[in-house]
Protein backbone atom coordinates (compact mmCIF):
# COMPACT_ATOMS: atom_id res chain seq x y z
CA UNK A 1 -39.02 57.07 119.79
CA UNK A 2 -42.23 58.78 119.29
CA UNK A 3 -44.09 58.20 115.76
CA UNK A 4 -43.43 61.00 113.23
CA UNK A 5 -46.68 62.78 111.93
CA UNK A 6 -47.36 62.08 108.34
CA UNK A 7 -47.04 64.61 105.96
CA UNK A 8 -49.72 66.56 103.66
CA UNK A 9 -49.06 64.02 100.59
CA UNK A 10 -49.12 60.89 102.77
CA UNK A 11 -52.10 62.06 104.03
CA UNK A 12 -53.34 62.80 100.63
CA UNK A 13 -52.42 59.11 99.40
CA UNK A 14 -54.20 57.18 102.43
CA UNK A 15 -57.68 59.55 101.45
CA UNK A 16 -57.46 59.46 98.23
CA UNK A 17 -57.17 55.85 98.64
CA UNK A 18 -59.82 55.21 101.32
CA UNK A 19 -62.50 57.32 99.03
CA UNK A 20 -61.20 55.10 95.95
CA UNK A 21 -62.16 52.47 97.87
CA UNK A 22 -65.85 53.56 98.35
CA UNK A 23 -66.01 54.82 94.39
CA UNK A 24 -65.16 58.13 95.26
CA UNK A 25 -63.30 60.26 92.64
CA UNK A 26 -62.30 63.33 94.39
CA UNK A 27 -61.07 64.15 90.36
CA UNK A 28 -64.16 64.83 89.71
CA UNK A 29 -64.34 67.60 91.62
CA UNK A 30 -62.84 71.36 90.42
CA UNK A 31 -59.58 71.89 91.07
CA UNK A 32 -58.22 74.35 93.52
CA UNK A 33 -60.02 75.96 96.57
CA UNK A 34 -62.80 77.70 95.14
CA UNK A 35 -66.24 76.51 94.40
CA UNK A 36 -67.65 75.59 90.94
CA UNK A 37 -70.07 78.41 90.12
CA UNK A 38 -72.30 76.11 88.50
CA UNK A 39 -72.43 73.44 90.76
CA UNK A 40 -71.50 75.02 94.13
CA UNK A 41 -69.11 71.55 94.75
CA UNK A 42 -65.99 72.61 96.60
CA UNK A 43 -62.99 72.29 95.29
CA UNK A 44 -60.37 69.52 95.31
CA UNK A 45 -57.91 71.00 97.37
CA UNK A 46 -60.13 72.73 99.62
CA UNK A 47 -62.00 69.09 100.33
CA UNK A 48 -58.59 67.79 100.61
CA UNK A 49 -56.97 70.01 103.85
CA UNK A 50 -60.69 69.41 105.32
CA UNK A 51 -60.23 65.68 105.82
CA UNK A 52 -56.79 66.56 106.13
CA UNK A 53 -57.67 68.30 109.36
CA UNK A 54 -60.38 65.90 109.79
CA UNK A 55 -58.22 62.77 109.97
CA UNK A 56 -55.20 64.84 111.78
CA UNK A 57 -57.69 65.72 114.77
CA UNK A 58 -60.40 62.47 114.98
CA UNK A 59 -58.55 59.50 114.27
CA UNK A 60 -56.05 59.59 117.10
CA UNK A 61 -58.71 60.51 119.55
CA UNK A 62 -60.83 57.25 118.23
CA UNK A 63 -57.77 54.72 118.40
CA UNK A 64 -57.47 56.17 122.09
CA UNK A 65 -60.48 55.48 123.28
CA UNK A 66 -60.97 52.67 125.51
CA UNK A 67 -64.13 51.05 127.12
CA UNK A 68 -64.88 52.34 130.69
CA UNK A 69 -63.98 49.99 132.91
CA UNK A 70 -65.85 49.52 136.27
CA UNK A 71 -64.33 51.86 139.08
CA UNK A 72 -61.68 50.13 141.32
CA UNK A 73 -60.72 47.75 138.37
CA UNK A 74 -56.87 47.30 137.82
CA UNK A 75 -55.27 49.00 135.24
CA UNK A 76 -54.08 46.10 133.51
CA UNK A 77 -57.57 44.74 133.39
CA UNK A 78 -58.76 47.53 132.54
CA UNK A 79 -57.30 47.31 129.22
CA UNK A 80 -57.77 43.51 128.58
CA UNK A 81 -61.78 44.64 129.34
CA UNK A 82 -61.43 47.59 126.76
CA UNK A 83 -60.50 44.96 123.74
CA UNK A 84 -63.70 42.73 124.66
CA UNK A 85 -66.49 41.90 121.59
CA UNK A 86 -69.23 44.44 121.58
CA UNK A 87 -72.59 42.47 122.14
CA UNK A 88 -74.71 41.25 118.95
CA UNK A 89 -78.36 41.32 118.87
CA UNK A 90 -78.76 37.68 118.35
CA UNK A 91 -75.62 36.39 120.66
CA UNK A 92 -76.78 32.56 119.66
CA UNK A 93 -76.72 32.76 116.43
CA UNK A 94 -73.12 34.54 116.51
CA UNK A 95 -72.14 31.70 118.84
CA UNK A 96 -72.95 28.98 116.31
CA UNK A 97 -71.64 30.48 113.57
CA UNK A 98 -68.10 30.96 115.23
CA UNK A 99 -68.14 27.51 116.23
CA UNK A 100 -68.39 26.02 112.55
């Protein structure tokens, strides 16, 4: 059964949350689509179909992406490879500190 896509208010509630997150109101801002003519901010709902859009078109992409693997390499592998740690600057000091 393929995943259902989430709706305009459940998207709503998972930004609204991740901004709230960061200390980012987006009450603050004017409501409805236009523009304060003071300000120039954007409004609320026109900020909200933008990451909307953002988060319907980006964040599948991302979560697909996987590591290029080296050509030949079985598929299987291939995804094992794609899940490895990314390498740290200081790879000793990460080393030590996992071991404690």
């Amino acid at each position: 059964m393929a995943p259902t896509p989430p709706t305009d208010a459940e998207l709503n509630v998972l930004i609204r949350a991740r901004l709230a997150a960061l200390g980012i109101d987006l009450d603050q801002l004017p409501p409805g689509t236009a523009p304060d003519p003071e300000t120039g901010s954007p409004g609320r709902d026109s900020v909200l179909a933008s990451l909307r859009s953002f988060v319907r078109g980006t964040v599948a992409t991302l979560a697909a992406y996987q590591l290029p693997a080296p050509s030949g390499t079985d598929p299987d592998v291939a995804i094992a490879l794609s899940q490895q740690h990314v390498p740290v600057l200081y790879p000793a000091n990460s080393t030590e500190w996992r071991k404690s």
